[in-house]
N, C-alpha and C. Protein backbone atom coordinates (compact mmCIF):
# COMPACT_ATOMS: atom_id res chain seq x y z
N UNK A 1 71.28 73.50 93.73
CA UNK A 1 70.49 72.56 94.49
C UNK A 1 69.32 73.29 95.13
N UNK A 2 67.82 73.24 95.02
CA UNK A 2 66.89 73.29 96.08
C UNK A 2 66.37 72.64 96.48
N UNK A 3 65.97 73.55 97.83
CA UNK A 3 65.74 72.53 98.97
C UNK A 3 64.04 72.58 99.07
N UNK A 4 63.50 73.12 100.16
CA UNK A 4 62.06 73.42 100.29
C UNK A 4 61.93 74.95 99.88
N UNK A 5 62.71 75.24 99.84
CA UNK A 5 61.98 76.99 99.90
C UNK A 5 63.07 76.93 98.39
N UNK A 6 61.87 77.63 97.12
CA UNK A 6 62.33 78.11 95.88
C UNK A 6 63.05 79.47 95.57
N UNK A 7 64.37 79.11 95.52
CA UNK A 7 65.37 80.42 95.50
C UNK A 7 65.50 80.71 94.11
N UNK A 8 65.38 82.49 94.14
CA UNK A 8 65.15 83.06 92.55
C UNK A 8 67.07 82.57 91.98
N UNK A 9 66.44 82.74 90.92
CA UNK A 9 67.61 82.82 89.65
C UNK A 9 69.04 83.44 90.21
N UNK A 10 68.12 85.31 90.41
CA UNK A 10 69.39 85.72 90.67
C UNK A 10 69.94 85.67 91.76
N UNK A 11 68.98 84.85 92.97
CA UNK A 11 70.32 84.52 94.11
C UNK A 11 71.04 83.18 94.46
N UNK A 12 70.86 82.47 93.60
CA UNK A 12 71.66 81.51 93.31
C UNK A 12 72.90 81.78 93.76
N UNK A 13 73.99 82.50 92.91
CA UNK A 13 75.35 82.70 92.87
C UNK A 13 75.71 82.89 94.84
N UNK A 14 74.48 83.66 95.23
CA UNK A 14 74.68 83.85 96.91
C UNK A 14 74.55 82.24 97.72
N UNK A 15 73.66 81.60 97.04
CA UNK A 15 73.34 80.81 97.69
C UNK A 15 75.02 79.66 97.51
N UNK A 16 75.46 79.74 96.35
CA UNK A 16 76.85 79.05 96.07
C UNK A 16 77.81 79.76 97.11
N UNK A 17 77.92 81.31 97.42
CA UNK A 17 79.17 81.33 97.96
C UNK A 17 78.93 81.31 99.54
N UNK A 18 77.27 80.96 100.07
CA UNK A 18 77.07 80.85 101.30
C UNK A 18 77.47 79.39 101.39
N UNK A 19 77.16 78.19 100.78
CA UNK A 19 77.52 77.08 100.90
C UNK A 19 79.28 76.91 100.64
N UNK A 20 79.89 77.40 100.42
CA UNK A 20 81.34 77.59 100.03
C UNK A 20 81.69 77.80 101.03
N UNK A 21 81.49 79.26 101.88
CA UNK A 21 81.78 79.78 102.75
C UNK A 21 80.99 79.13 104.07
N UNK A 22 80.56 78.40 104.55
CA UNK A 22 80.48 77.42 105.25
C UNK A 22 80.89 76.18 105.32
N UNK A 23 81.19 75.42 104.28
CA UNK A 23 82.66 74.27 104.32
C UNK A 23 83.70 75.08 104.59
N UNK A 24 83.94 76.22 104.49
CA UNK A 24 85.48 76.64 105.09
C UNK A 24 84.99 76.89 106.27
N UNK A 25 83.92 77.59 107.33
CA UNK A 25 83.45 77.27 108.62
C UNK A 25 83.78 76.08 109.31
N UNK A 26 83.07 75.09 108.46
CA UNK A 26 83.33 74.00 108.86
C UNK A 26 84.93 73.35 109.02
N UNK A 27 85.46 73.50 108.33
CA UNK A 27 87.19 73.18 108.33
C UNK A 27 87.44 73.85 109.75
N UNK A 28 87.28 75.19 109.31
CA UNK A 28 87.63 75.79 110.72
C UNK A 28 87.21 75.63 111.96
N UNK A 29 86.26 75.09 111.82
CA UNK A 29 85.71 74.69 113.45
C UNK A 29 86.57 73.09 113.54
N UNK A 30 86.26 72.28 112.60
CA UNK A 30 86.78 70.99 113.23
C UNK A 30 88.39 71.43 113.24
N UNK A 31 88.95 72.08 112.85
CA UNK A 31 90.69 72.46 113.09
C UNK A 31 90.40 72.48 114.62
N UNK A 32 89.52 73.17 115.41
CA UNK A 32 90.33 73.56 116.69
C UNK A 32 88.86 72.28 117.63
N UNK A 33 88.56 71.34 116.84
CA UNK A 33 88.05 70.28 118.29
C UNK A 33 89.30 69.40 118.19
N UNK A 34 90.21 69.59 118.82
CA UNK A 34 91.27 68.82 118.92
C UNK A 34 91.63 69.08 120.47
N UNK A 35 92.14 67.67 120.74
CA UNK A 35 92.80 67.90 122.22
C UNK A 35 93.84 66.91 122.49
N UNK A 36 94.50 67.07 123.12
CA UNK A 36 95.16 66.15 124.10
C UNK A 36 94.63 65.29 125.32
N UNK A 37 93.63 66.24 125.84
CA UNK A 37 93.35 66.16 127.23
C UNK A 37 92.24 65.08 126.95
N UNK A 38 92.33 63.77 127.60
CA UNK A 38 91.17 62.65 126.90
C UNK A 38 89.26 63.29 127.59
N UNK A 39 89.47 63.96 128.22
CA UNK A 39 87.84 64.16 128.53
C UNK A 39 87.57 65.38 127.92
N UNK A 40 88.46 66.25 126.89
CA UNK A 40 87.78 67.21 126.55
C UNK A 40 87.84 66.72 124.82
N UNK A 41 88.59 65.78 124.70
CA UNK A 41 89.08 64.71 123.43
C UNK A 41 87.38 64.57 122.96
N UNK A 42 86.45 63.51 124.57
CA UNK A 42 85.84 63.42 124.12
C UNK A 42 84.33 63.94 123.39
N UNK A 43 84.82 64.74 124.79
CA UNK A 43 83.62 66.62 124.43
C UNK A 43 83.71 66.96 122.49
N UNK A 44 84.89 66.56 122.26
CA UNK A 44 85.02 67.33 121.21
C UNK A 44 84.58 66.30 120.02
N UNK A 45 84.85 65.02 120.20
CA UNK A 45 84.16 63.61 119.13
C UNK A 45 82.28 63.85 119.55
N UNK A 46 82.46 64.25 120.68
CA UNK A 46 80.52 63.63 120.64
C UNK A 46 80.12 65.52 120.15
N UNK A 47 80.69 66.74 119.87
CA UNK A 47 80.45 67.90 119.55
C UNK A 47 79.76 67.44 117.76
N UNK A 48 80.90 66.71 117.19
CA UNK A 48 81.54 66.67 115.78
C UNK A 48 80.11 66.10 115.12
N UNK A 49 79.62 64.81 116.15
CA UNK A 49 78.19 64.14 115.84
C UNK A 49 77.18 64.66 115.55
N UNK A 50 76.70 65.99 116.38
CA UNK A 50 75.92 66.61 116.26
C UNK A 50 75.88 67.75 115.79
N UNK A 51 75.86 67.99 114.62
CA UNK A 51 76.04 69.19 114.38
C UNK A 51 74.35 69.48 114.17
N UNK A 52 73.74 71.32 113.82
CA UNK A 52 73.07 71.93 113.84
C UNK A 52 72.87 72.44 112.34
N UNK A 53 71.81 72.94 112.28
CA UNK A 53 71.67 73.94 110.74
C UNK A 53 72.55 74.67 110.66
N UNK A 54 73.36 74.91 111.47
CA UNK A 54 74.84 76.36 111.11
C UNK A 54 74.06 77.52 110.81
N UNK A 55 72.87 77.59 111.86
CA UNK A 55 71.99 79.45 110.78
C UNK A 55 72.79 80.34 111.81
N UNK A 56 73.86 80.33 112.52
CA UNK A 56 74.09 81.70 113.36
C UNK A 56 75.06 81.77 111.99
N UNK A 57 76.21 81.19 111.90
CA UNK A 57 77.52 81.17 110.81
C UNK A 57 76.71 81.41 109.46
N UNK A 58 75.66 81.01 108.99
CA UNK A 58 74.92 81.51 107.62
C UNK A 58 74.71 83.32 108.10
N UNK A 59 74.22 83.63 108.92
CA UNK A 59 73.86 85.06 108.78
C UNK A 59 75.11 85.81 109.23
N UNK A 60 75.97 84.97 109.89
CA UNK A 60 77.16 85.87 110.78
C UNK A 60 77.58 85.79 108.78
N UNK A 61 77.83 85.07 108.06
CA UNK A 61 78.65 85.21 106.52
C UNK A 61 77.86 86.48 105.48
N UNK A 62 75.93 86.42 105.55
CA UNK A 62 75.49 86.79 104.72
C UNK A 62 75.57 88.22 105.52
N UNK A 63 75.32 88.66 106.66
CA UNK A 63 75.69 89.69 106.99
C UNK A 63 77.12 90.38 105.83
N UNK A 64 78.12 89.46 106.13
CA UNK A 64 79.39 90.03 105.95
C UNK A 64 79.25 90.17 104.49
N UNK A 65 78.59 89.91 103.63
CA UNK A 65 78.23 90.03 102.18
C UNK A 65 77.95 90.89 102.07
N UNK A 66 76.64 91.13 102.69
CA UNK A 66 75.69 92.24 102.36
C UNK A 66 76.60 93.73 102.72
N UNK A 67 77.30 93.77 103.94
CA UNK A 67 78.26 94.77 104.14
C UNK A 67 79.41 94.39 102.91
N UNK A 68 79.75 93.77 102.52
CA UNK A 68 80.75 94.08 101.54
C UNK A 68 80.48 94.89 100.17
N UNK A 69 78.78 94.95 100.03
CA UNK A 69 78.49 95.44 98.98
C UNK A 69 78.87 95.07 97.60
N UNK A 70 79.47 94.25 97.51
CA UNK A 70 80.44 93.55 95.77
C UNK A 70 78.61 93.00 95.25
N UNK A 71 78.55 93.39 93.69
CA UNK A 71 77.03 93.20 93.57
C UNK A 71 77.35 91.54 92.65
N UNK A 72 78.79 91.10 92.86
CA UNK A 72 79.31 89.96 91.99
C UNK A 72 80.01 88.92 92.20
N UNK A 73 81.51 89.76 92.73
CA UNK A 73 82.04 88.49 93.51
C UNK A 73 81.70 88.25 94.79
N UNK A 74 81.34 87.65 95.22
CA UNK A 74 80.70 87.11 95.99
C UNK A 74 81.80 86.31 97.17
N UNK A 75 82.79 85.53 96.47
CA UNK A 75 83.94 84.46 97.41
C UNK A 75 84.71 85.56 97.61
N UNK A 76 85.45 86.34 96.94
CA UNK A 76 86.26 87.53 97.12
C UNK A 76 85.87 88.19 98.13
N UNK A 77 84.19 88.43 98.45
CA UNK A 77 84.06 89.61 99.79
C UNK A 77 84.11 88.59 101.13
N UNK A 78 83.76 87.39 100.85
CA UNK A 78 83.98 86.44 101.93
C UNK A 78 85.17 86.53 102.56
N UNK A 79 85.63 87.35 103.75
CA UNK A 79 87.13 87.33 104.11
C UNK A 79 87.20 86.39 104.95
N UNK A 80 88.91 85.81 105.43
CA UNK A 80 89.15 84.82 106.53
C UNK A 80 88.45 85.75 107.91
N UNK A 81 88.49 86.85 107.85
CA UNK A 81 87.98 87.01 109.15
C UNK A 81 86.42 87.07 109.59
N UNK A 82 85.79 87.07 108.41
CA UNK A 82 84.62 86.49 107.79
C UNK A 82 84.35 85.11 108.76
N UNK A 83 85.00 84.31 107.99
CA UNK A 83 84.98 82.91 108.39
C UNK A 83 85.22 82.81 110.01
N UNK A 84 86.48 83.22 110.09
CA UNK A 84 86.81 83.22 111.32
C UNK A 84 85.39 83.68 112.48
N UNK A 85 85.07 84.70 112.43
CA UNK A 85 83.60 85.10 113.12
C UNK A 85 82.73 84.15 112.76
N UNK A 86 82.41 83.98 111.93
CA UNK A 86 81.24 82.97 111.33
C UNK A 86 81.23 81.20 112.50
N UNK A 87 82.77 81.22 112.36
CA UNK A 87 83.08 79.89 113.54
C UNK A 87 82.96 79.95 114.94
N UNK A 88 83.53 81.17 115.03
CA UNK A 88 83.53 81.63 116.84
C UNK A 88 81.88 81.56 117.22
N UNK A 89 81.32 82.02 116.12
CA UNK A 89 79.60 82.11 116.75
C UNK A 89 79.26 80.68 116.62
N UNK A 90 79.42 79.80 115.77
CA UNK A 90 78.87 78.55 116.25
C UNK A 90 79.70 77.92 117.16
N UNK A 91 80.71 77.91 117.76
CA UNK A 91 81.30 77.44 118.58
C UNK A 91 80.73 78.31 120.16
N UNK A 92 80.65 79.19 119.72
CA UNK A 92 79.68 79.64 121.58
C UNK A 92 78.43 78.95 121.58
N UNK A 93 77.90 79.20 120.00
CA UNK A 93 76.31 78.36 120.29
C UNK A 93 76.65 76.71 120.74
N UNK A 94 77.21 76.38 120.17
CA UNK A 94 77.23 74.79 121.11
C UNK A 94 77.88 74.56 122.21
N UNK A 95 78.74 75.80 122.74
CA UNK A 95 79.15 75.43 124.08
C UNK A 95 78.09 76.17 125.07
N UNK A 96 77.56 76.81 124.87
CA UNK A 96 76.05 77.30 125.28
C UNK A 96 74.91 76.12 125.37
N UNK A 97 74.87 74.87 124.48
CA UNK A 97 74.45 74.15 124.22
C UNK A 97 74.68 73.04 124.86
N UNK A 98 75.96 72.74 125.07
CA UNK A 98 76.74 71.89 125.77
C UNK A 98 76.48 72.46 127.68
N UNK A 99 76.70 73.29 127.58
CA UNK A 99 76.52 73.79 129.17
C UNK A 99 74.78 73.92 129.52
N UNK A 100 74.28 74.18 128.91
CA UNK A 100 72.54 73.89 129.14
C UNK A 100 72.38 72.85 129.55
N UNK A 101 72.87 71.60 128.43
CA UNK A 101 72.53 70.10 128.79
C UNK A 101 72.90 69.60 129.67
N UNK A 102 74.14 70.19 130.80
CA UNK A 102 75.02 69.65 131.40
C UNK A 102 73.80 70.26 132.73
N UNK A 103 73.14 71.89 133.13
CA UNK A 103 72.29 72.04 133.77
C UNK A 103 71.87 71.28 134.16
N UNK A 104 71.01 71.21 133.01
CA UNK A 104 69.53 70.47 133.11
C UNK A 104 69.32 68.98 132.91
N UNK A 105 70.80 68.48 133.15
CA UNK A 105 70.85 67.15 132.90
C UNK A 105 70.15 66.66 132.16
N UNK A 106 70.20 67.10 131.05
CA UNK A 106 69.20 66.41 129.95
C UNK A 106 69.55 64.93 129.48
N UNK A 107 68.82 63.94 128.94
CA UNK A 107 69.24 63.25 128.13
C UNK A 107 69.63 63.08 126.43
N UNK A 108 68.78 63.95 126.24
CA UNK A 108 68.72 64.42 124.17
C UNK A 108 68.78 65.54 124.16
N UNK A 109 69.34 65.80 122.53
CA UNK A 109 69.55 67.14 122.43
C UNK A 109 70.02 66.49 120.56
N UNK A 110 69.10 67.09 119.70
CA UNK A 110 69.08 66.84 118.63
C UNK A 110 69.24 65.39 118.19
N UNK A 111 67.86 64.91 118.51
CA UNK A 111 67.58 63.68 118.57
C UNK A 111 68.95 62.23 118.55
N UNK A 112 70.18 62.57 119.85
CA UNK A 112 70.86 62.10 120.17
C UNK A 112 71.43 61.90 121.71
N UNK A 113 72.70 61.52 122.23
CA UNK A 113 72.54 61.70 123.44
C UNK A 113 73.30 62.75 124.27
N UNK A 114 72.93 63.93 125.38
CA UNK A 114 73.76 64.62 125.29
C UNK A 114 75.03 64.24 125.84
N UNK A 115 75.80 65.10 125.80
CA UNK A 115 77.37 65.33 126.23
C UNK A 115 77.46 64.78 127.76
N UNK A 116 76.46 64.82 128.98
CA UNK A 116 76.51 64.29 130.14
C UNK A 116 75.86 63.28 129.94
N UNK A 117 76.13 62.29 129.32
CA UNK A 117 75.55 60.99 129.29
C UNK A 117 76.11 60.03 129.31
């Protein structure tokens, strides 16, 4: 698939196991917006709405590539703890995100409404 920016031939295969390896990000982050507690229940439904480009979890993964050095497999150097980091960083960025808006009492925040609203 391209998007705006024309990716060569040979990084294709990267560009497949960065998109791979971000649906398993993704799994992993929505595994832990779960609650019991109904006001953090809902912190965690209005989180799910908004999501972001995911570029901290793209470089926290392509980092972990590029250190794996494999000039091929590509899903193989992707480890769970890979992933695992890759989630923890977008999960600070939106609770970083979440606590800004709550500051500055904003009303929007990726052309929606924020979390104190």
């Amino acid at each position: 698939m391209r998007g705006v920016l024309e990716i060569p031939e040979n990084l294709l295969p990267i560009q497949a196991a960065l998109a791979q390896g971000l649906a398993r990000v993704q799994t992993r982050f929505d595994a832990h917006l779960e609650s019991d507690l109904p006001p953090v229940a809902r912190l965690c439904r209005h989180v799910e709405r908004y999501r972001g480009k995911m570029l901290r979890p793209s470089l926290t993964l392509l980092c972990g590539l590029a250190a794996a050095g494999r000039a091929t497999d590509f899903d193989a150097a992707m480890t769970e703890n890979q992933i695992s980091v890759a989630a923890v960083c977008e999960m600070v960025h939106m609770a970083t995100l979440v606590h800004d808006d709550v500051l500055d009492e904003a009303d929007t925040r990726r052309s929606g409404q924020t979390v104190n609203r």
